[in-house]
C-alpha atoms as a PDB file:
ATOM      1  CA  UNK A   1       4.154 -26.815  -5.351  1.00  0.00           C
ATOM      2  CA  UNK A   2       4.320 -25.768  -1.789  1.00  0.00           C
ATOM      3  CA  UNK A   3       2.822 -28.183   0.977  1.00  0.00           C
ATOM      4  CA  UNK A   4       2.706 -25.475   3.374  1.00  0.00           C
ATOM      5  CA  UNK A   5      -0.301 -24.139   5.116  1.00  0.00           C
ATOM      6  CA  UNK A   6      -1.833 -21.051   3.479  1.00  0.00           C
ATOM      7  CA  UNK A   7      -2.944 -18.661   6.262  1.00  0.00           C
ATOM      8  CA  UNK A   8      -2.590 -15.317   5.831  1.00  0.00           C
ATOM      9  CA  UNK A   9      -5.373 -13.002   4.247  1.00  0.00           C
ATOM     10  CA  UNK A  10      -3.217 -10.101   3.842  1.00  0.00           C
ATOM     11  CA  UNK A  11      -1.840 -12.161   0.692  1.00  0.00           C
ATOM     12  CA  UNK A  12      -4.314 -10.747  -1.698  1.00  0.00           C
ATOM     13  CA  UNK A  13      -5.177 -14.106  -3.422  1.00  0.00           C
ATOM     14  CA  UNK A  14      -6.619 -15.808  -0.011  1.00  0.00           C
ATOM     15  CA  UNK A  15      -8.224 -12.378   0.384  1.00  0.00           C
ATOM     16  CA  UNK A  16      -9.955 -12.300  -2.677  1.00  0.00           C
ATOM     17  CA  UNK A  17     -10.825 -16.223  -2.265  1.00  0.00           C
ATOM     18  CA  UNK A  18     -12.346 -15.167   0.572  1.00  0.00           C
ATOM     19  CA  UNK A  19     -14.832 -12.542  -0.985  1.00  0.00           C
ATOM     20  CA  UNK A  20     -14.787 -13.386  -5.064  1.00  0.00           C
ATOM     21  CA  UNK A  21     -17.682 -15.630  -5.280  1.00  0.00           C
ATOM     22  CA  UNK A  22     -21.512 -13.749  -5.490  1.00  0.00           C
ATOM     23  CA  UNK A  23     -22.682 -17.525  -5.557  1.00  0.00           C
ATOM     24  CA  UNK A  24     -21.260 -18.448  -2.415  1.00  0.00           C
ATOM     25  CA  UNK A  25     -23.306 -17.323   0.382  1.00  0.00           C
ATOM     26  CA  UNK A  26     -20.316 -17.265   2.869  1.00  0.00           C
ATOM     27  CA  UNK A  27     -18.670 -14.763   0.301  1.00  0.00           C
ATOM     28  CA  UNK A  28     -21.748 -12.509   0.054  1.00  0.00           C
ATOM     29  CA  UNK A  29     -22.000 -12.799   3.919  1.00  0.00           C
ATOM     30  CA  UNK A  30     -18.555 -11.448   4.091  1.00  0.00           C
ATOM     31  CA  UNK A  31     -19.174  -8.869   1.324  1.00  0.00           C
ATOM     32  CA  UNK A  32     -22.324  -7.262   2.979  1.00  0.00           C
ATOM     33  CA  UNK A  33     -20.488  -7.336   6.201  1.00  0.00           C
ATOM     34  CA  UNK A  34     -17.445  -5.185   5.200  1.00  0.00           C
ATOM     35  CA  UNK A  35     -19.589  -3.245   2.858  1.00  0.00           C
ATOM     36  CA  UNK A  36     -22.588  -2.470   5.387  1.00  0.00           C
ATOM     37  CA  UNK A  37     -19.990  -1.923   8.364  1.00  0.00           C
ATOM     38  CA  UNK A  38     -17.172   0.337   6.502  1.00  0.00           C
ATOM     39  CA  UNK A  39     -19.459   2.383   4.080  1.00  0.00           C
ATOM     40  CA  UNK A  40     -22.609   2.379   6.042  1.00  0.00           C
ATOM     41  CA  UNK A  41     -24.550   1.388   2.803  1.00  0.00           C
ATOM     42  CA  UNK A  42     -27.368  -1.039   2.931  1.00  0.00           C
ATOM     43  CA  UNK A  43     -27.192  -3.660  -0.011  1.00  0.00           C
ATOM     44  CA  UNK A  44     -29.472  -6.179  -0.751  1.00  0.00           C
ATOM     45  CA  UNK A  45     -27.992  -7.538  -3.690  1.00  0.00           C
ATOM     46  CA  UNK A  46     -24.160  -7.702  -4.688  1.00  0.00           C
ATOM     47  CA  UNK A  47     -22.910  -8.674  -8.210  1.00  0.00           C
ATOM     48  CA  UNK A  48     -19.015  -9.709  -8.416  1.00  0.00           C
ATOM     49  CA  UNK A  49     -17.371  -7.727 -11.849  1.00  0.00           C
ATOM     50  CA  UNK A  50     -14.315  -9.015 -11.645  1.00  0.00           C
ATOM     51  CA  UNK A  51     -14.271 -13.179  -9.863  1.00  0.00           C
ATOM     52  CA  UNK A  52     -11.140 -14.446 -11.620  1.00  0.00           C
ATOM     53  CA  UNK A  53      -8.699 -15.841  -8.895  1.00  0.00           C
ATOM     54  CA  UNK A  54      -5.630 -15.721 -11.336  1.00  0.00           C
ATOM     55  CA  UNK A  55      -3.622 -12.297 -11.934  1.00  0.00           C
ATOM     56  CA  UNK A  56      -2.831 -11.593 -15.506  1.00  0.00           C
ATOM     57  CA  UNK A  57       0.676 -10.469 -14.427  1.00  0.00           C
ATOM     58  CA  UNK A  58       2.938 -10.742 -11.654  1.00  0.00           C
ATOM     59  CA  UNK A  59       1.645  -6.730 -10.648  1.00  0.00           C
ATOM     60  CA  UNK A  60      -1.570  -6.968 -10.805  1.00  0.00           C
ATOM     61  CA  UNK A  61      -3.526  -5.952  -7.825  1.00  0.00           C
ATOM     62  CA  UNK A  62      -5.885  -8.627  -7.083  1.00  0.00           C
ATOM     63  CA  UNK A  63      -9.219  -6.496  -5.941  1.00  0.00           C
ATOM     64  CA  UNK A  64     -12.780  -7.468  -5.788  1.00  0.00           C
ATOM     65  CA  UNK A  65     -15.015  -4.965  -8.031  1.00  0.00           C
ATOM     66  CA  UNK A  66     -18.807  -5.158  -6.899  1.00  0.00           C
ATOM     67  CA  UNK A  67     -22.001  -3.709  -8.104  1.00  0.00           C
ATOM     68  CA  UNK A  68     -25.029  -3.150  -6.253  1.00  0.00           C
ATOM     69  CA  UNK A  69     -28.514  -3.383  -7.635  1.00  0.00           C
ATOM     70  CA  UNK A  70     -28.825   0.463  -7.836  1.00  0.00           C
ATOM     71  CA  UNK A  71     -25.712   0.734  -9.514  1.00  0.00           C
ATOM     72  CA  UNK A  72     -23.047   1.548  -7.065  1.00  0.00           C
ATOM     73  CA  UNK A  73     -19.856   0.742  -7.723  1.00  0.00           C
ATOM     74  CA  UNK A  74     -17.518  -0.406  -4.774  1.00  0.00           C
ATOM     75  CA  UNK A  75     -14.008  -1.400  -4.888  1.00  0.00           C
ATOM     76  CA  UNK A  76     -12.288  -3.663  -2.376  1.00  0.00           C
ATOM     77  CA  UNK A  77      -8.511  -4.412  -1.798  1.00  0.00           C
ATOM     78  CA  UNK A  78      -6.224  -5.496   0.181  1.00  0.00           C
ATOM     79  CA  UNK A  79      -2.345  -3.485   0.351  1.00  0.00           C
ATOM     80  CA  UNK A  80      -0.094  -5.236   2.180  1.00  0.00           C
ATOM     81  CA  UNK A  81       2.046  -2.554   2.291  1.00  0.00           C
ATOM     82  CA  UNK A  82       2.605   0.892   4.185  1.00  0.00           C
ATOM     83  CA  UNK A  83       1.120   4.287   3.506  1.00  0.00           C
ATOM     84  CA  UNK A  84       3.205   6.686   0.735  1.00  0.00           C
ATOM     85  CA  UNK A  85       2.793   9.036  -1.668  1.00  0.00           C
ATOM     86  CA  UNK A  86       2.504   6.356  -4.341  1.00  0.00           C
ATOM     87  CA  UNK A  87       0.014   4.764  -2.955  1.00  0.00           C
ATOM     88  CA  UNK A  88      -1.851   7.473  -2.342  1.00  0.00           C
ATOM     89  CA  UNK A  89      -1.627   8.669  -5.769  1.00  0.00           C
ATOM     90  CA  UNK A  90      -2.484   5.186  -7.056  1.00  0.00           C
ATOM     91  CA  UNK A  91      -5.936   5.339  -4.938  1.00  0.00           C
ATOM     92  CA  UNK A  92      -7.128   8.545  -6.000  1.00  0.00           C
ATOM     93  CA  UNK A  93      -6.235   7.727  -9.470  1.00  0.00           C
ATOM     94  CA  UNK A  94      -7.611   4.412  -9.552  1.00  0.00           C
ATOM     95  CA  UNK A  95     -11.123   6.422  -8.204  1.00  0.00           C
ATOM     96  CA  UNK A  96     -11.452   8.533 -10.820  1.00  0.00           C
ATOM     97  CA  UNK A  97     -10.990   6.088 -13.342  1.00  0.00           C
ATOM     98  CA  UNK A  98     -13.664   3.944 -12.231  1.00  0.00           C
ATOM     99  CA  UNK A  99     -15.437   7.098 -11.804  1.00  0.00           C
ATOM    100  CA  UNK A 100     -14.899   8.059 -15.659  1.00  0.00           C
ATOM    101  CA  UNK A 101     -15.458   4.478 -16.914  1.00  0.00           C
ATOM    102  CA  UNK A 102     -19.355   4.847 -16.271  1.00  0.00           C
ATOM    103  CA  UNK A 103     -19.672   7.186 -19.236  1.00  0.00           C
ATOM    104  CA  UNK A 104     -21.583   6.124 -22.430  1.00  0.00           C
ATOM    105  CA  UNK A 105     -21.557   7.921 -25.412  1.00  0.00           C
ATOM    106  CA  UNK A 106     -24.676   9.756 -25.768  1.00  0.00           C
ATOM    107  CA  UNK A 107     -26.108   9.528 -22.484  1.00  0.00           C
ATOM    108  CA  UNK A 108     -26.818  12.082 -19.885  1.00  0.00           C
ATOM    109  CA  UNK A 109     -23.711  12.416 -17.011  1.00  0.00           C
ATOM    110  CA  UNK A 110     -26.706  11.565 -14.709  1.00  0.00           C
ATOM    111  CA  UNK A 111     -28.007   8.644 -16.488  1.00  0.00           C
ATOM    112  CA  UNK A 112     -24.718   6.769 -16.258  1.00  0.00           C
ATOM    113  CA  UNK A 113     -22.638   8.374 -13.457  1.00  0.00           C
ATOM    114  CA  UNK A 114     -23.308   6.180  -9.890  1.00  0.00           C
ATOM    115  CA  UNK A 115     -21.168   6.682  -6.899  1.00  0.00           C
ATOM    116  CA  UNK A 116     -17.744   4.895  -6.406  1.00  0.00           C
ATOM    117  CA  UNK A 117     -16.807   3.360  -3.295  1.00  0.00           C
ATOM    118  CA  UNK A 118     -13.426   2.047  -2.622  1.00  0.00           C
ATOM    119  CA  UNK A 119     -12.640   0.258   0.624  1.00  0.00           C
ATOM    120  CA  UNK A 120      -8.538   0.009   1.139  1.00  0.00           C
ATOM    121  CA  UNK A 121      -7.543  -2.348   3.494  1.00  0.00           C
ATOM    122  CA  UNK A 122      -4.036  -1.720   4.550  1.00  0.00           C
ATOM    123  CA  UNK A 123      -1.504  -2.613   6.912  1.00  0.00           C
ATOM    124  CA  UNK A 124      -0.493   0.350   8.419  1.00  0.00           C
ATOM    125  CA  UNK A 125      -1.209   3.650  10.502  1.00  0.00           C
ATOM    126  CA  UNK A 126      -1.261   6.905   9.433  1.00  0.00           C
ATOM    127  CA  UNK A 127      -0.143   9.034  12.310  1.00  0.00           C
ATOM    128  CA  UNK A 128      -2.440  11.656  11.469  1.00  0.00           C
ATOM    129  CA  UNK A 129      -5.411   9.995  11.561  1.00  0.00           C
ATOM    130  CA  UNK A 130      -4.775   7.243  14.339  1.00  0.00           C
ATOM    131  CA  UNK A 131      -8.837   5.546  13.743  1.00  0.00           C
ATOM    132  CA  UNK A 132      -9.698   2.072  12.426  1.00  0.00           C
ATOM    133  CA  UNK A 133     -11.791   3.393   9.720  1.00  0.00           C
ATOM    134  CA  UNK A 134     -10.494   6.837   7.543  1.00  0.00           C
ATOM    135  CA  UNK A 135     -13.030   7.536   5.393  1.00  0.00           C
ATOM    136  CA  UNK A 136     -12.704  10.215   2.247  1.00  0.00           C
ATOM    137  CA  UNK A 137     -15.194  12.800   0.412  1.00  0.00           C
ATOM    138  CA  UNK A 138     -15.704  15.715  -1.530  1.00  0.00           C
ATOM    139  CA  UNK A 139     -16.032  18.735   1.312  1.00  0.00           C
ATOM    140  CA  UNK A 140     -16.592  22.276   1.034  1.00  0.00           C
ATOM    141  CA  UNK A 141     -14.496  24.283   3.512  1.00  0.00           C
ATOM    142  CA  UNK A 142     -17.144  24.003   5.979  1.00  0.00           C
ATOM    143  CA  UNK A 143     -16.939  20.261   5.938  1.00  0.00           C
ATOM    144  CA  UNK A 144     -19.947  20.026   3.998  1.00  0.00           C
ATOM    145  CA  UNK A 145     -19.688  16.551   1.318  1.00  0.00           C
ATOM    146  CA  UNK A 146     -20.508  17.810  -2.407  1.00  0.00           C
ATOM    147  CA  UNK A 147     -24.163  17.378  -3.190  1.00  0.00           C
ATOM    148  CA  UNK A 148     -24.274  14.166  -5.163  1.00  0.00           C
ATOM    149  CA  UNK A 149     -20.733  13.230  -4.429  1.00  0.00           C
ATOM    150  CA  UNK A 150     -19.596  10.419  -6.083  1.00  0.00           C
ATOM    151  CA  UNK A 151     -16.229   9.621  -4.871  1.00  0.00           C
ATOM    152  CA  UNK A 152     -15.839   8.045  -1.210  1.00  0.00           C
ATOM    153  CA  UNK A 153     -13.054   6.328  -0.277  1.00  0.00           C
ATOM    154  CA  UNK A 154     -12.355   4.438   2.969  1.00  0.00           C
ATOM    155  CA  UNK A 155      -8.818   3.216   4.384  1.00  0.00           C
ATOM    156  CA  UNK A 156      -9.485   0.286   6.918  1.00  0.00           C
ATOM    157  CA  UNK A 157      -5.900   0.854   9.188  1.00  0.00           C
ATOM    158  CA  UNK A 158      -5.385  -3.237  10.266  1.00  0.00           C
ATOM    159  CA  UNK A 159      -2.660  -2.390  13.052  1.00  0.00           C
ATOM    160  CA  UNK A 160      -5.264  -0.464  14.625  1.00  0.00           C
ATOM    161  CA  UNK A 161      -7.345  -3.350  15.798  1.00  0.00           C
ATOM    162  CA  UNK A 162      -5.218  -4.865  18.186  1.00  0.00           C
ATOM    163  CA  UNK A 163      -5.635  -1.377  20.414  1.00  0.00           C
ATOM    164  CA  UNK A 164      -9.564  -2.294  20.273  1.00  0.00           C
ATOM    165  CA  UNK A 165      -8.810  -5.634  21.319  1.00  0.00           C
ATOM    166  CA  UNK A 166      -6.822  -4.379  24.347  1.00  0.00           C
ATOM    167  CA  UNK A 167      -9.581  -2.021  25.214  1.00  0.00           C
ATOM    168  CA  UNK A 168     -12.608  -4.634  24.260  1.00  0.00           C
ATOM    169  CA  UNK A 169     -10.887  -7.524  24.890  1.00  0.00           C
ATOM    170  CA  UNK A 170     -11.790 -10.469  21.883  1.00  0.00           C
ATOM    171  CA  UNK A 171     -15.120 -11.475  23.514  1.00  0.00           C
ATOM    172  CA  UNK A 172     -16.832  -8.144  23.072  1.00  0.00           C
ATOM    173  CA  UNK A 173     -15.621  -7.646  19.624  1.00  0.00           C
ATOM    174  CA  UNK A 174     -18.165  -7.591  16.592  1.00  0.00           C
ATOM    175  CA  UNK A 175     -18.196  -9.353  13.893  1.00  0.00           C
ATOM    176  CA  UNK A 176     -16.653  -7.022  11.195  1.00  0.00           C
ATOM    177  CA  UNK A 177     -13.828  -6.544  14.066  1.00  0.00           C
ATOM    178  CA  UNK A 178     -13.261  -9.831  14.732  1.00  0.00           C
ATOM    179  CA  UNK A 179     -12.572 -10.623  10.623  1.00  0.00           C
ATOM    180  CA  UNK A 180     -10.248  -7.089  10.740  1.00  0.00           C
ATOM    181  CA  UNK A 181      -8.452  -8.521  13.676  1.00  0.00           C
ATOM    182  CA  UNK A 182      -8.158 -12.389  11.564  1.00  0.00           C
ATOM    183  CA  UNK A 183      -6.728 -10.174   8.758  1.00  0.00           C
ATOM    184  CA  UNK A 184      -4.009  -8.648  10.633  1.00  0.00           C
ATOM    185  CA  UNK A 185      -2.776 -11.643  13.043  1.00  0.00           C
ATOM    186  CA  UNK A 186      -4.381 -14.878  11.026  1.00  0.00           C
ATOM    187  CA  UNK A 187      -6.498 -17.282  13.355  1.00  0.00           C
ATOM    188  CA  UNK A 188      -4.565 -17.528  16.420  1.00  0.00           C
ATOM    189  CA  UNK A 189      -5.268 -19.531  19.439  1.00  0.00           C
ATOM    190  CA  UNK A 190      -7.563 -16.991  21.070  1.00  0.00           C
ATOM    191  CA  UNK A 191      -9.493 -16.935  17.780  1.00  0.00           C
ATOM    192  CA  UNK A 192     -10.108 -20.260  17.754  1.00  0.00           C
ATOM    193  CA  UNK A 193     -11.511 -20.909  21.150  1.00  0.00           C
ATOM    194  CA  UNK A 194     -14.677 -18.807  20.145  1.00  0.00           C
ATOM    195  CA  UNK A 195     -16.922 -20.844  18.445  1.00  0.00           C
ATOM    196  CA  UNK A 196     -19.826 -19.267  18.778  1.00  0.00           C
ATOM    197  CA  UNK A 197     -19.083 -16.793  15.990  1.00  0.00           C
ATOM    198  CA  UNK A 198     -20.383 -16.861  12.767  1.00  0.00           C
ATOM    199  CA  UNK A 199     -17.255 -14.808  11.121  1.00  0.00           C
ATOM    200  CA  UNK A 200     -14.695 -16.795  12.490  1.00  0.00           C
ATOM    201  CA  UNK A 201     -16.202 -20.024  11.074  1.00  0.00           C
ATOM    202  CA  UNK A 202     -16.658 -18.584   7.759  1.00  0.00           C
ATOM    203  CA  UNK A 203     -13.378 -17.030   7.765  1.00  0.00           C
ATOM    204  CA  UNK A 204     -11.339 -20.576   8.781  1.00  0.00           C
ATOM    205  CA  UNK A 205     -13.765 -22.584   6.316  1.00  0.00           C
ATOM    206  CA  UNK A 206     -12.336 -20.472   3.786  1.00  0.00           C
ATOM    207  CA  UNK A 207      -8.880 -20.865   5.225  1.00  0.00           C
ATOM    208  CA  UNK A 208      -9.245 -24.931   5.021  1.00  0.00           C
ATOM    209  CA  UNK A 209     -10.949 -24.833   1.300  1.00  0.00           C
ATOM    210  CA  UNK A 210      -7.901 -22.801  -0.093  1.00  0.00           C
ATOM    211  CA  UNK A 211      -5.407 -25.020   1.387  1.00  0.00           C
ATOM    212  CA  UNK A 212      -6.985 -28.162  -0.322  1.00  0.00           C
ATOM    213  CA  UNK A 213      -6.453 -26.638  -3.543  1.00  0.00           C
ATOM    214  CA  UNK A 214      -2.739 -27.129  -4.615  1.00  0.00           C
ATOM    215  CA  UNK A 215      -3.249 -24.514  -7.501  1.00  0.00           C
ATOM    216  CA  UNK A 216      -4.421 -21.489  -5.405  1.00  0.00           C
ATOM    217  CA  UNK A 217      -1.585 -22.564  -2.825  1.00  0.00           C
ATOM    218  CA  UNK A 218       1.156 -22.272  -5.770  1.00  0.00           C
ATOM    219  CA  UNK A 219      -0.855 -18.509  -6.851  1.00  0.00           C
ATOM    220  CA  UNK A 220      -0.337 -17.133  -2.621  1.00  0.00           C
ATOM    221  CA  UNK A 221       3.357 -18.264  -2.449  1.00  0.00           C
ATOM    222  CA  UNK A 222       4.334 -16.750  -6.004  1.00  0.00           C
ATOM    223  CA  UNK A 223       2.552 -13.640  -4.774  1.00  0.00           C
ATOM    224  CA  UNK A 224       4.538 -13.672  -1.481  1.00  0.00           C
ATOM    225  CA  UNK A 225       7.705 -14.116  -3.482  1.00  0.00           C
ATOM    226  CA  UNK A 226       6.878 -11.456  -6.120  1.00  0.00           C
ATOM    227  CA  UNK A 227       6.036  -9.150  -3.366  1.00  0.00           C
ATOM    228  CA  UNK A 228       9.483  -9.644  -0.999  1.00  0.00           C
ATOM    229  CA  UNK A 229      11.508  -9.056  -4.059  1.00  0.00           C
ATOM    230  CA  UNK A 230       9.279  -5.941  -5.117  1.00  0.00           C
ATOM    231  CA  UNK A 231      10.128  -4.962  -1.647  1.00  0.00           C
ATOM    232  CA  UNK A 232      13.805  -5.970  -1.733  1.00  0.00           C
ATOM    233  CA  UNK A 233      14.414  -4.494  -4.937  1.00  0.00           C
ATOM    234  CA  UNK A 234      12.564  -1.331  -3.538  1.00  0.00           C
ATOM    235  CA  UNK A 235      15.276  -1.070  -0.616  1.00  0.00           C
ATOM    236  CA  UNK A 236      17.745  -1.845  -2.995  1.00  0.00           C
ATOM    237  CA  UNK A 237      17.025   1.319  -5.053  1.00  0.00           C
ATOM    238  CA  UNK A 238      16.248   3.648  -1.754  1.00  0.00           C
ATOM    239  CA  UNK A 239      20.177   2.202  -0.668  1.00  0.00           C
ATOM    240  CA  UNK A 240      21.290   3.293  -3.506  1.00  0.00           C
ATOM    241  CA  UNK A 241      19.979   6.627  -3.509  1.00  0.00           C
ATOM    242  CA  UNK A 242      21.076   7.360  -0.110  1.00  0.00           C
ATOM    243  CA  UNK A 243      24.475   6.695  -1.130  1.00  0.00           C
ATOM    244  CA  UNK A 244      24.668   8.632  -4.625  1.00  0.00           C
ATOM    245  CA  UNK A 245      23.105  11.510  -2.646  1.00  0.00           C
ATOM    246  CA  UNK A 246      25.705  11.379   0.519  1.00  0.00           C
ATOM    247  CA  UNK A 247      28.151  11.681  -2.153  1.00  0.00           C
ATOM    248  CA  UNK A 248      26.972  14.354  -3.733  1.00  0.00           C
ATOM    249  CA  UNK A 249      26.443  16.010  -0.990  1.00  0.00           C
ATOM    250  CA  UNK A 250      29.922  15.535  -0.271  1.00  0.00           C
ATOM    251  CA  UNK A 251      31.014  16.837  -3.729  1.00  0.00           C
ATOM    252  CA  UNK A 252      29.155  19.867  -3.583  1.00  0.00           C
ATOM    253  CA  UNK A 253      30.924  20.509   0.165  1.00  0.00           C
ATOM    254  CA  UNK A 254      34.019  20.382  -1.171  1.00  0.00           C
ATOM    255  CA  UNK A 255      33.168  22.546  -4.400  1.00  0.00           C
ATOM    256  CA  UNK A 256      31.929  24.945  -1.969  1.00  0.00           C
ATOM    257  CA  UNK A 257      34.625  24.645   0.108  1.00  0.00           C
ATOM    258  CA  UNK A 258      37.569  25.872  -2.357  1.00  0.00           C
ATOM    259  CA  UNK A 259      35.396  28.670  -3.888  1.00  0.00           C
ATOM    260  CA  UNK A 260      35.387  29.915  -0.095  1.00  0.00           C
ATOM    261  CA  UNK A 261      38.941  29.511   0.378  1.00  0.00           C
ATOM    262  CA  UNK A 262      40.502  30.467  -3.284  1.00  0.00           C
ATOM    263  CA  UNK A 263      37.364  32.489  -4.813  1.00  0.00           C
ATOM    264  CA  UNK A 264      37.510  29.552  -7.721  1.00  0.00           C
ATOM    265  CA  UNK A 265      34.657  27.450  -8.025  1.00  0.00           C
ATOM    266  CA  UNK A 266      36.316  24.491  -9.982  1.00  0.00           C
ATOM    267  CA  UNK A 267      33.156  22.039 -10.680  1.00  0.00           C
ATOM    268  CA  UNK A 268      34.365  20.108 -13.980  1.00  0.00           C
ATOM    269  CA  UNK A 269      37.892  19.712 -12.140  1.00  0.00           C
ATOM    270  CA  UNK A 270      36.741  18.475  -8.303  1.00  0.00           C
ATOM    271  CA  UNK A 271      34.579  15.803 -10.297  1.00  0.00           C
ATOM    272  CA  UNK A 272      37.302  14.319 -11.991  1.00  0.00           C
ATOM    273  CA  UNK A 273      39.446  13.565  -8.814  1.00  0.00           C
ATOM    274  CA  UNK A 274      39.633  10.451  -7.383  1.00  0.00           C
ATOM    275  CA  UNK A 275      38.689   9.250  -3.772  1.00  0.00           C
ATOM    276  CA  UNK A 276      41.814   9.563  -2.306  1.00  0.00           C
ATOM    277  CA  UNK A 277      42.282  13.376  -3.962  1.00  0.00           C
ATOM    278  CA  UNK A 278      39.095  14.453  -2.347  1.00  0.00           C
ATOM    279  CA  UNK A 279      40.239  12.871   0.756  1.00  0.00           C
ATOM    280  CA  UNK A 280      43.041  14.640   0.878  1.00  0.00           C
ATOM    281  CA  UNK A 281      41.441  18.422  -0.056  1.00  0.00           C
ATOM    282  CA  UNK A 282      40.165  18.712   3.657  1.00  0.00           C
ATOM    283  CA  UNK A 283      43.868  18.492   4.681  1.00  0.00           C
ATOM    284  CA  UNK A 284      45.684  20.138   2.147  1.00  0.00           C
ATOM    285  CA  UNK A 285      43.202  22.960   1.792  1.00  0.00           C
ATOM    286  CA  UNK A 286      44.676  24.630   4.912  1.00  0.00           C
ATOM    287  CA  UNK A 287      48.435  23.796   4.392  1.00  0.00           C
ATOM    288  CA  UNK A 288      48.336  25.621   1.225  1.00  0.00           C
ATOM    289  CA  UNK A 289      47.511  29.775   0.710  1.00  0.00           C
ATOM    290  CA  UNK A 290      48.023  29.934  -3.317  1.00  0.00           C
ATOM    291  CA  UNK A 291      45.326  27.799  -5.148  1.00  0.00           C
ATOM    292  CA  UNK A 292      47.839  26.958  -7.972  1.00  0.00           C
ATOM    293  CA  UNK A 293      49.874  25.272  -5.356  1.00  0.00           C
ATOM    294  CA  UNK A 294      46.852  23.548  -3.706  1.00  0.00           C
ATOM    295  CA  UNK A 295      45.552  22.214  -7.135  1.00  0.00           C
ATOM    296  CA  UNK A 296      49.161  20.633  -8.211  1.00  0.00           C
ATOM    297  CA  UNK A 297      49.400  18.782  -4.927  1.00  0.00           C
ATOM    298  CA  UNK A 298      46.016  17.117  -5.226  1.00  0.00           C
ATOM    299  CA  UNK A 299      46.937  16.305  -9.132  1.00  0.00           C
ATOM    300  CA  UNK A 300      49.905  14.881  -7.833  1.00  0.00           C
ATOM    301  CA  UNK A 301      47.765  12.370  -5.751  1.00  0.00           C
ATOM    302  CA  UNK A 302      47.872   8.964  -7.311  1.00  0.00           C
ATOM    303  CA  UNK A 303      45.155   6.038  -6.679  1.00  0.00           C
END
């Protein structure tokens, strides 16, 4: 097991560490303070659904499920990842089932159906909406939300709080954007020289607890493994693609190609050749008027 020190939060077991336990008065503190600062809901009492640590697979997204005591239901992750359409997809999706999951059999939609919240933490921009805090209902087209909406979902954009820092400076900062800017660059020296806040003590507590623990250490570095070769594997695949479709694309030229110069489009025959054939068509091609010629001087092309 690794002897290393533990200290990002963007690693989604220290971020759950940090928020997992509805015993722990430093994780409820935490809890109410993303909850009450992101969603603008007021919550007296929080109730963990999900506090196991330890993901049941390698994929697993380790989020922190919470109800409140009037039966909200709020979701909180952390994506340490960019913005795509996958994602995307995976959030919506994700909403609905939660959404769905409240039904009982025999029970009135309204006796059983109380508003999801997620809260995506997430280490990117997106261009269109350059905010901290992108928040997500159900709108008419006037920009009116749904009467009893029940689907709200909030992307907190990390990379954005280092422009409040340049514009606030880290003395002026709140609390809630003090933690969002300890999520995105970890407790760095200007972090540590003020003491006077609450967040930041709770915050590098947590930090020091975690790192005792040579069990949880062993759970963040097989996540930070798991995730670069999720990521390399991902490049690996979008390399790959680039290249079959550049040669496609190049396959389809030259198709395209001889049925403008001969009037044949020869599909089945052009794939067959061989890289030095097709090489030689965009030479050839021009030396020769007949296509019966043309074709017997690229067959005679040998590897």
């Amino acid at each position: 097991m690794s002897k290393q020190f533990c200290n990002d939060f963007k690693n989604d077991v220290l971020f759950k560490y940090l928020l997992y336990d509805d015993l722990d008065p430093d994780c409820i503190f935490m809890l109410k303070l993303f909850i009450e600062n992101i969603l603008n809901i007021k919550c007296h009492q929080i109730t963990v659904l999900n506090p196991d640590l330890n993901p049941k697979d390698k994929d697993m997204v380790l989020d922190i499920k919470v109800k409140t005591t009037n039966g909200d239901i709020i979701d909180i992750e952390m994506q340490n990842s960019t913005f795509s359409k996958s994602h995307y997809c995976r959030f919506q999706q994700y909403g609905a089932t939660l959404l769905a999951s409240q039904k009982e059999k025999g029970k009135d939609y309204t006796e059983t159906a109380h508003p999801v919240y997620q809260i995506i933490f997430i280490d990117d921009i997106d261009k269109d909406n350059l905010k901290l805090i992108d928040t997500y209902r159900s709108i008419n087209d006037e920009g009116m939300v749904e009467k009893y909406n029940l689907t709200t979902r909030s992307y907190v954009q990390l990379p954005y709080i280092n422009i409040i820092r340049k514009q606030k400076g880290l003395k002026r900062m709140t609390g809630i954007e003090l933690a969002l800017y300890i999520f995105k660059n970890g407790i760095d020296n200007d972090i540590i020289g003020l003491t006077d806040q609450g967040v930041i003590s709770i915050m590098k507590k947590k930090l020091e607890k975690f790192n005792e623990e040579a069990k949880l250490r062993d759970m963040y570095y097989k996540r930070d493994l798991n995730r670069a070769a999720n990521e390399s594997e991902k490049q690996e695949i979008y390399e790959k693609g680039l290249a079959e479709g550049e040669t496609k694309g190049e396959l389809k030229r030259t198709i395209n190609l001889i049925e403008a110069r001969y009037g044949i489009r020869e599909e089945k025959w052009v794939l067959s050749l061989n890289e030095k054939q097709l090489k030689a068509i965009d030479k050839i091609i021009f030396e020769e008027i007949v296509y019966k010629k043309f074709k017997q001087r690229i067959d005679e092309i040998s590897e």
